[in-house]
C-alpha atoms as a PDB file:
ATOM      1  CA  UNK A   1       0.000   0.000   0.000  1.00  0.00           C
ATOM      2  CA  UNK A   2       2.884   2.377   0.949  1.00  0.00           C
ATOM      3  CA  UNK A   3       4.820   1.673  -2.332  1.00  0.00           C
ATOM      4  CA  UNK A   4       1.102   2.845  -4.660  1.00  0.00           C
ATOM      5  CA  UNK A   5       1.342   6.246  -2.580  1.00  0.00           C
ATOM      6  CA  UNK A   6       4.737   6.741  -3.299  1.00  0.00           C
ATOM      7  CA  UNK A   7       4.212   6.392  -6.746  1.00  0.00           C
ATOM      8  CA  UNK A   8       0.909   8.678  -7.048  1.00  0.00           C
ATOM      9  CA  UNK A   9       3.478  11.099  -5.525  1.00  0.00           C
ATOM     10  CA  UNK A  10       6.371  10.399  -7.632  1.00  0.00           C
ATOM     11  CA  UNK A  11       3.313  10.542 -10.711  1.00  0.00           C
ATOM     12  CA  UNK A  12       1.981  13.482  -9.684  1.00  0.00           C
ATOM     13  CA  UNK A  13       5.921  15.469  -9.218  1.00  0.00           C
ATOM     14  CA  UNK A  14       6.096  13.976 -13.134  1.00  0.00           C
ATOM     15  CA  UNK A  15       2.912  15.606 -13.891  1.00  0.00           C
ATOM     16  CA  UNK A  16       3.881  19.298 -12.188  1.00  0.00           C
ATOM     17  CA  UNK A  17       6.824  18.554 -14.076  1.00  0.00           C
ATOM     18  CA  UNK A  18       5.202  18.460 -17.113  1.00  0.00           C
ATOM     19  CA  UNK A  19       6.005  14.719 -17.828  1.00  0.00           C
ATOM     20  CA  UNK A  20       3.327  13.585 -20.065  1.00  0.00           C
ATOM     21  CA  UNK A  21       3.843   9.934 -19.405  1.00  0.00           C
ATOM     22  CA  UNK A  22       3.027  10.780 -15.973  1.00  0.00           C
ATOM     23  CA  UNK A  23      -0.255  12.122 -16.924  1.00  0.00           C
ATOM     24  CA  UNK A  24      -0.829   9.118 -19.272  1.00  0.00           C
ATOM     25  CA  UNK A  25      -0.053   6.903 -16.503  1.00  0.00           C
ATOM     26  CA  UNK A  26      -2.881   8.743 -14.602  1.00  0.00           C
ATOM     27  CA  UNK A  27      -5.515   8.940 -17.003  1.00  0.00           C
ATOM     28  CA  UNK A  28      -4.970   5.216 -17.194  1.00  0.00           C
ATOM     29  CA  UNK A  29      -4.926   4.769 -13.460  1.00  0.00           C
ATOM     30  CA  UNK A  30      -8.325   7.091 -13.017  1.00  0.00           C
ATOM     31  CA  UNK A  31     -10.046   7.506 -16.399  1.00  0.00           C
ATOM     32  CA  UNK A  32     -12.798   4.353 -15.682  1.00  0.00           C
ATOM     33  CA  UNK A  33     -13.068   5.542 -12.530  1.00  0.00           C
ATOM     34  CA  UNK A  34     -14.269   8.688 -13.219  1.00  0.00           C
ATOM     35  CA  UNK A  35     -16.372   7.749 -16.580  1.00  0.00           C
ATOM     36  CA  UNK A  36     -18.368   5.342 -13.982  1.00  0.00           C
ATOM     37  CA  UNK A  37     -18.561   8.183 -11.354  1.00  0.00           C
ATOM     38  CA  UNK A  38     -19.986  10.404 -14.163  1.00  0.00           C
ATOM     39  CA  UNK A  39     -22.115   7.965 -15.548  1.00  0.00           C
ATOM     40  CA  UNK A  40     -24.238   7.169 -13.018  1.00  0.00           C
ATOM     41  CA  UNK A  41     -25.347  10.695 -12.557  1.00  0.00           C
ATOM     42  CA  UNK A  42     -25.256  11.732 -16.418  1.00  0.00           C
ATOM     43  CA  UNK A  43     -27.113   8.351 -17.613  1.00  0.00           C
ATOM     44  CA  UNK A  44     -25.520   9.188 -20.965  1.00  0.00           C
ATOM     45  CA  UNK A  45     -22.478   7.359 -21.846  1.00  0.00           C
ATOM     46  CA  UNK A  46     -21.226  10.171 -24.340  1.00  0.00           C
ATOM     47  CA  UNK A  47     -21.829  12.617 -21.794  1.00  0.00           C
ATOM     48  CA  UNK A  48     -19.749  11.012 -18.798  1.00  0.00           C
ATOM     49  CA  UNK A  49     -16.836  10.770 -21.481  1.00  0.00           C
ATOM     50  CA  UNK A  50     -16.802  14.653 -22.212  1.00  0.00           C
ATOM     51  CA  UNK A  51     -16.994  14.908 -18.524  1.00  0.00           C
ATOM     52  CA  UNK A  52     -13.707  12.906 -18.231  1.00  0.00           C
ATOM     53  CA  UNK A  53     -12.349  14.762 -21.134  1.00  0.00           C
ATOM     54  CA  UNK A  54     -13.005  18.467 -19.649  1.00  0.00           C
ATOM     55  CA  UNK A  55     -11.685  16.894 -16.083  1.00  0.00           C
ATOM     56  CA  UNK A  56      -7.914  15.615 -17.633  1.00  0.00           C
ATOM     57  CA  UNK A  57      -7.820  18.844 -19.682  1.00  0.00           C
ATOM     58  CA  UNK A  58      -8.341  21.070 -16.005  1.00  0.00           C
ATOM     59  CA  UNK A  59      -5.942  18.546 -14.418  1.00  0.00           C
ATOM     60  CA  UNK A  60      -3.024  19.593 -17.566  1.00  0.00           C
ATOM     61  CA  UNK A  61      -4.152  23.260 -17.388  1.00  0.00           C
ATOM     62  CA  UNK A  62      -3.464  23.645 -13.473  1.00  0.00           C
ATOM     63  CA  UNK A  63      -0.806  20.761 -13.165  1.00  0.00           C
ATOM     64  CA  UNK A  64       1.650  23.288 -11.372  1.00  0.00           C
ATOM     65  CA  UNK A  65      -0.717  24.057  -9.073  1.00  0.00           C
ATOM     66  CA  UNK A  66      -1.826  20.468  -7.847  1.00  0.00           C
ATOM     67  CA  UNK A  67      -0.774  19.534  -4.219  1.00  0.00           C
ATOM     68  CA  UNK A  68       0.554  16.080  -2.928  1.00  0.00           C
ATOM     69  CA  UNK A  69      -0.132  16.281   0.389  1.00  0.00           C
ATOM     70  CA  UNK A  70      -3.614  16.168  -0.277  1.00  0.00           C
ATOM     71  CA  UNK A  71      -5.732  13.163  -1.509  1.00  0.00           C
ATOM     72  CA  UNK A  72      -4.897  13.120  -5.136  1.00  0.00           C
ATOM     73  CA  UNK A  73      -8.109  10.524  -5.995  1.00  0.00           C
ATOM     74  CA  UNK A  74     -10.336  12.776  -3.530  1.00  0.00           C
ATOM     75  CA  UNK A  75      -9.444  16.219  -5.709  1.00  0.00           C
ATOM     76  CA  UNK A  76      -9.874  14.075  -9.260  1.00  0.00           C
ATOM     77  CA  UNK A  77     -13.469  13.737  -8.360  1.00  0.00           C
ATOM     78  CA  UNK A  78     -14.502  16.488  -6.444  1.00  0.00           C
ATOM     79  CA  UNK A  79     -13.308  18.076 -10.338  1.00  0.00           C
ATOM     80  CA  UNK A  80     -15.475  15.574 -11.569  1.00  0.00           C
ATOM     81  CA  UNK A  81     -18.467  16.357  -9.521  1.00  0.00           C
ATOM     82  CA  UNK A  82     -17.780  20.252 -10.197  1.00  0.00           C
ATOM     83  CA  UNK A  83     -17.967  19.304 -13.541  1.00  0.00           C
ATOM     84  CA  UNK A  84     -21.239  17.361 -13.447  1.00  0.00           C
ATOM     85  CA  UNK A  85     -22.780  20.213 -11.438  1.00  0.00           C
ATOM     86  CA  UNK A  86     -21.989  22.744 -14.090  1.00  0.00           C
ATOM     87  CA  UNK A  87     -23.866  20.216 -16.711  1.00  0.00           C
ATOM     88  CA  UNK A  88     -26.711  20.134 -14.995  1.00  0.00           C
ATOM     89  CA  UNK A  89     -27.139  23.792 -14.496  1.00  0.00           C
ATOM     90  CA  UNK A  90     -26.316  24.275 -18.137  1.00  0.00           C
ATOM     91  CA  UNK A  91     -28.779  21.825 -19.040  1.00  0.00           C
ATOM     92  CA  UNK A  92     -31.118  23.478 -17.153  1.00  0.00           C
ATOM     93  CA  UNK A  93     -30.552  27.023 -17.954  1.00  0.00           C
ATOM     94  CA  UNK A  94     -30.952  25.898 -21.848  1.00  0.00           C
ATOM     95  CA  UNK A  95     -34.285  24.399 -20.905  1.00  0.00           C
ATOM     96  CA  UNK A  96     -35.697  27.289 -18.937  1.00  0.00           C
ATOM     97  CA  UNK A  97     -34.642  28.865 -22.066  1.00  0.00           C
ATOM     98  CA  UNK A  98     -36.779  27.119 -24.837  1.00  0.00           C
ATOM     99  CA  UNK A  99     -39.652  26.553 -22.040  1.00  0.00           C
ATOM    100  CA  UNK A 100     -39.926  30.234 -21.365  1.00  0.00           C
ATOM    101  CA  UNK A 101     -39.601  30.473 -25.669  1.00  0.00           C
ATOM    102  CA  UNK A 102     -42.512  28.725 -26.420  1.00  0.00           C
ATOM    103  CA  UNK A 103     -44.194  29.655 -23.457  1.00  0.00           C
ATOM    104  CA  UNK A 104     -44.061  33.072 -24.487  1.00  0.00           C
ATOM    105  CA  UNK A 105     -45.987  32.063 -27.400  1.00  0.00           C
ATOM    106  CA  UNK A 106     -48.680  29.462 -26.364  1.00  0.00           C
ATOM    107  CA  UNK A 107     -49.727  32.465 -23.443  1.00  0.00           C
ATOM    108  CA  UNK A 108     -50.464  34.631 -26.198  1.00  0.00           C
ATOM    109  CA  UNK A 109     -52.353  32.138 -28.958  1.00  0.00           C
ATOM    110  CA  UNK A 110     -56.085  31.616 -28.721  1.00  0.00           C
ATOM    111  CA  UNK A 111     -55.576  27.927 -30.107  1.00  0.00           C
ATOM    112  CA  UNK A 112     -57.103  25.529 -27.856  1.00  0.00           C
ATOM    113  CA  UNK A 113     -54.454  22.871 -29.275  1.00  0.00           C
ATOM    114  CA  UNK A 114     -51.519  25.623 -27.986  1.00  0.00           C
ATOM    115  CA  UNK A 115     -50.773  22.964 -25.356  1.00  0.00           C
ATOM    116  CA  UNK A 116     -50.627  19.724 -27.846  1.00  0.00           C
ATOM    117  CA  UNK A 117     -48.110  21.642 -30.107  1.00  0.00           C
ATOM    118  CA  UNK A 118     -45.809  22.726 -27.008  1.00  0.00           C
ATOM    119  CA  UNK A 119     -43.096  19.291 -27.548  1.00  0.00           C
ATOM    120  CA  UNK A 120     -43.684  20.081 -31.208  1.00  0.00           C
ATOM    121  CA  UNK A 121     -42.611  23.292 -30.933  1.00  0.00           C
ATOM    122  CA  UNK A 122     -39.842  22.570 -28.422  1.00  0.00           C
ATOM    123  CA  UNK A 123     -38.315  20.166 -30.954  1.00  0.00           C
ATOM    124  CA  UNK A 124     -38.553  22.320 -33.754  1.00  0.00           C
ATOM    125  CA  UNK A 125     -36.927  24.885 -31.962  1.00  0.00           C
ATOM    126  CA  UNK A 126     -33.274  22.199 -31.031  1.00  0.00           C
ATOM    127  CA  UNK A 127     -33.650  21.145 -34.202  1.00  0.00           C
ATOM    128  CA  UNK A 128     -33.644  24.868 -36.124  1.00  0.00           C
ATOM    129  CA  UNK A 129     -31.121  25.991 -33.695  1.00  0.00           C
ATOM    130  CA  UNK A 130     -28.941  22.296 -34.532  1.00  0.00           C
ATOM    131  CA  UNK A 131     -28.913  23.493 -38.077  1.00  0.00           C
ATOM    132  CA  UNK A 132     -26.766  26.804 -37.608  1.00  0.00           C
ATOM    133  CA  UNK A 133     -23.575  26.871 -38.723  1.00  0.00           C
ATOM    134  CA  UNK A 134     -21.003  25.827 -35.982  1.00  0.00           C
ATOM    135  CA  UNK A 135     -19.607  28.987 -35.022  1.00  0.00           C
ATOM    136  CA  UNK A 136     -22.582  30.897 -35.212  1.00  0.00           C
ATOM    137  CA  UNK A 137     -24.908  28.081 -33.372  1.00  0.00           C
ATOM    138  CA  UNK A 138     -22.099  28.140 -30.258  1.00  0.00           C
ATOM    139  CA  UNK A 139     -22.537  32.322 -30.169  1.00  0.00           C
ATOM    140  CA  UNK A 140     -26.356  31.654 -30.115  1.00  0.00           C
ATOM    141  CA  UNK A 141     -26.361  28.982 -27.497  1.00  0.00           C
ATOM    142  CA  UNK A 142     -23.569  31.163 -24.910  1.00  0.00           C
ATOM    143  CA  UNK A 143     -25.284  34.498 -25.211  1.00  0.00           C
ATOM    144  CA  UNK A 144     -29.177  33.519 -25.444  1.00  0.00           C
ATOM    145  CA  UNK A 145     -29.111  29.944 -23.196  1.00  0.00           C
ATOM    146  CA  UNK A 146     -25.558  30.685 -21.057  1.00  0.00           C
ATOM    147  CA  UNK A 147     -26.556  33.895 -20.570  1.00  0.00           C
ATOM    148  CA  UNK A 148     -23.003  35.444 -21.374  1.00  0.00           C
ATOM    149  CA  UNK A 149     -22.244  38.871 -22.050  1.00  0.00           C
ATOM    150  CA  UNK A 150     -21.117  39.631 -25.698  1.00  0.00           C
ATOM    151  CA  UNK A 151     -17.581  40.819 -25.125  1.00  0.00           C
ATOM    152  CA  UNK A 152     -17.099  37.716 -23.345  1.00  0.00           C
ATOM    153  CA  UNK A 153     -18.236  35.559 -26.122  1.00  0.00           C
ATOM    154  CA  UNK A 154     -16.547  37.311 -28.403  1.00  0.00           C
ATOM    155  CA  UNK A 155     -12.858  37.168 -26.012  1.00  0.00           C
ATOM    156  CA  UNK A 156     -13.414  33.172 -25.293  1.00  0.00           C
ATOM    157  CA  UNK A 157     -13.916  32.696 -29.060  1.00  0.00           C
ATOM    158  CA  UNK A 158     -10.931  35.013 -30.317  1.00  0.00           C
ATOM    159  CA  UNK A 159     -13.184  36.927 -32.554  1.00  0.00           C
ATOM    160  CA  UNK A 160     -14.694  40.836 -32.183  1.00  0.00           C
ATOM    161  CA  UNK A 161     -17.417  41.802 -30.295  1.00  0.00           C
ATOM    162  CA  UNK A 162     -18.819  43.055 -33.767  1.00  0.00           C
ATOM    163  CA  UNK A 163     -18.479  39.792 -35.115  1.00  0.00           C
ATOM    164  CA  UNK A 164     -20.733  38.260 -32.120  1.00  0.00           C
ATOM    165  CA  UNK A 165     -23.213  40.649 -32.762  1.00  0.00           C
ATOM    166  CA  UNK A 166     -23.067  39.853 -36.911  1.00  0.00           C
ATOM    167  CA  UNK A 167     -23.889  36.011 -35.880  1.00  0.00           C
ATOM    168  CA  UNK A 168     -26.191  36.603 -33.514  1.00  0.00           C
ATOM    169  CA  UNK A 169     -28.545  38.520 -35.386  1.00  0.00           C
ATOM    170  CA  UNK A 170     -28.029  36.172 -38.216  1.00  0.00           C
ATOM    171  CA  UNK A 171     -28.924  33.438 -36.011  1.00  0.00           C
ATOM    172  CA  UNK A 172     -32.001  34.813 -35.061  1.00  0.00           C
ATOM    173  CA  UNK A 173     -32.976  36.106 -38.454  1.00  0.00           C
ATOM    174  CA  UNK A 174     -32.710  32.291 -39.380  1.00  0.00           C
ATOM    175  CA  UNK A 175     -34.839  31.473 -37.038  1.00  0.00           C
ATOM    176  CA  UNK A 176     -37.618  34.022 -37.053  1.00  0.00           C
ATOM    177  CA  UNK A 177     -37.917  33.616 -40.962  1.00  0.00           C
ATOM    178  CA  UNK A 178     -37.920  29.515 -40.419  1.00  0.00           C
ATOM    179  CA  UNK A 179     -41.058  29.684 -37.683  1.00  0.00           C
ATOM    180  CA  UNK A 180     -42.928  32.289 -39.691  1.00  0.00           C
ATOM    181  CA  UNK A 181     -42.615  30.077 -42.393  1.00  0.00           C
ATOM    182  CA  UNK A 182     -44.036  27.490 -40.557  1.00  0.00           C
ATOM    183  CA  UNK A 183     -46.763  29.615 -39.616  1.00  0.00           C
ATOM    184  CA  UNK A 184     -45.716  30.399 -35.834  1.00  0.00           C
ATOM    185  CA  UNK A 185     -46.200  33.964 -36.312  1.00  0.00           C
ATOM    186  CA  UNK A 186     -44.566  37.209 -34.866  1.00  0.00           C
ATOM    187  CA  UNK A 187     -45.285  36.732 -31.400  1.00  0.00           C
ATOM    188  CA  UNK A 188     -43.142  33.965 -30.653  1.00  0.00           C
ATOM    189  CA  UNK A 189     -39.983  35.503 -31.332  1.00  0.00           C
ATOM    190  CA  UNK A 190     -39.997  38.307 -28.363  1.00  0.00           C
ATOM    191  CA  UNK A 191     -38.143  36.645 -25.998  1.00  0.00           C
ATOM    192  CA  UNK A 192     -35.184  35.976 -29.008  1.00  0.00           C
ATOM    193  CA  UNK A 193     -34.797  39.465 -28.740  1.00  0.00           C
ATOM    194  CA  UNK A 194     -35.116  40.339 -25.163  1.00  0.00           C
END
């Protein structure tokens, strides 16, 4: 038992050293272990592995920073669980964001069948917003569902703040004109621009 500790220590001095057979040798040691971990609150097998992912790319980032007096498996998870935390608010900022879309829209329609057409309309909505180009689908998503301010956006993404603004109102052009085509009317769109 002595001999493992001494070489997570002598693993972890590799990995402040910036040894990357050190953090190989750790990924291999802790990567299942954390997937599970992440799995069983995720339920989504490609979810718990971008968990892992984000986790070993924090560990590289802040390498110099890691401390081995502490327990090294006890700070690998309580990254992990930070990680699933921020997921789950994510997830559930995004769908406060499409509820209080649509909502906006079936509170102001006299159709009886508003509440029938609510998943409809939910799914349309993903699947419009799915068919934005890359760059300008991630500037929708972090301003409108992550709530971030545009300068931010546009220093994350190494672009101008003008060029944020250029995507985002293309973004929401494209999906204005789609629903009106569809016949969702005006309405709808006020909280796009709010």
């Amino acid at each position: 038992m002595r001999e493992v500790c001494y070489n997570e220590k002598m693993l972890i001095q590799g990995l402040r050293n910036d040894d990357p057979l050190a953090f190989e040798k750790i990924f291999l040691q802790y990567n299942q272990k954390l997937y599970q971990f992440s799995l069983s609150y995720l339920k989504s097998e490609a979810d718990a592995e971008d968990i892992v992912e984000e986790v070993f790319f924090k560990l590289w980032q802040n390498r110099k920073a890691i401390k081995t007096e502490e327990s090294f498996q006890a700070y690998l998870f309580t990254i992990t669980l930070n990680f699933i935390k921020k997921f789950f608010n994510k997830k559930a900022r995004a769908d406060k964001y499409k509820h209080d879309f649509l909502n906006c829209y079936i509170a102001e329609s006299n159709q009886p069948e508003s509440s029938i057409i609510y998943q409809d309309l939910l799914n349309r909505l993903d699947q419009l917003i799915e068919r934005l180009p890359e760059k300008r689908k991630q500037i929708f998503i972090e301003r409108k569902i992550n709530d971030k301010p545009l300068k931010q956006i546009a220093r994350e993404m190494g672009i101008t703040s003008k060029t944020v603004e250029n995507q985002l109102t293309r973004a929401i052009s494209f999906l204005k004109e789609e629903l009106q085509k569809e016949r969702f009317g005006g309405k709808l769109f006020i909280y796009l621009f709010i």
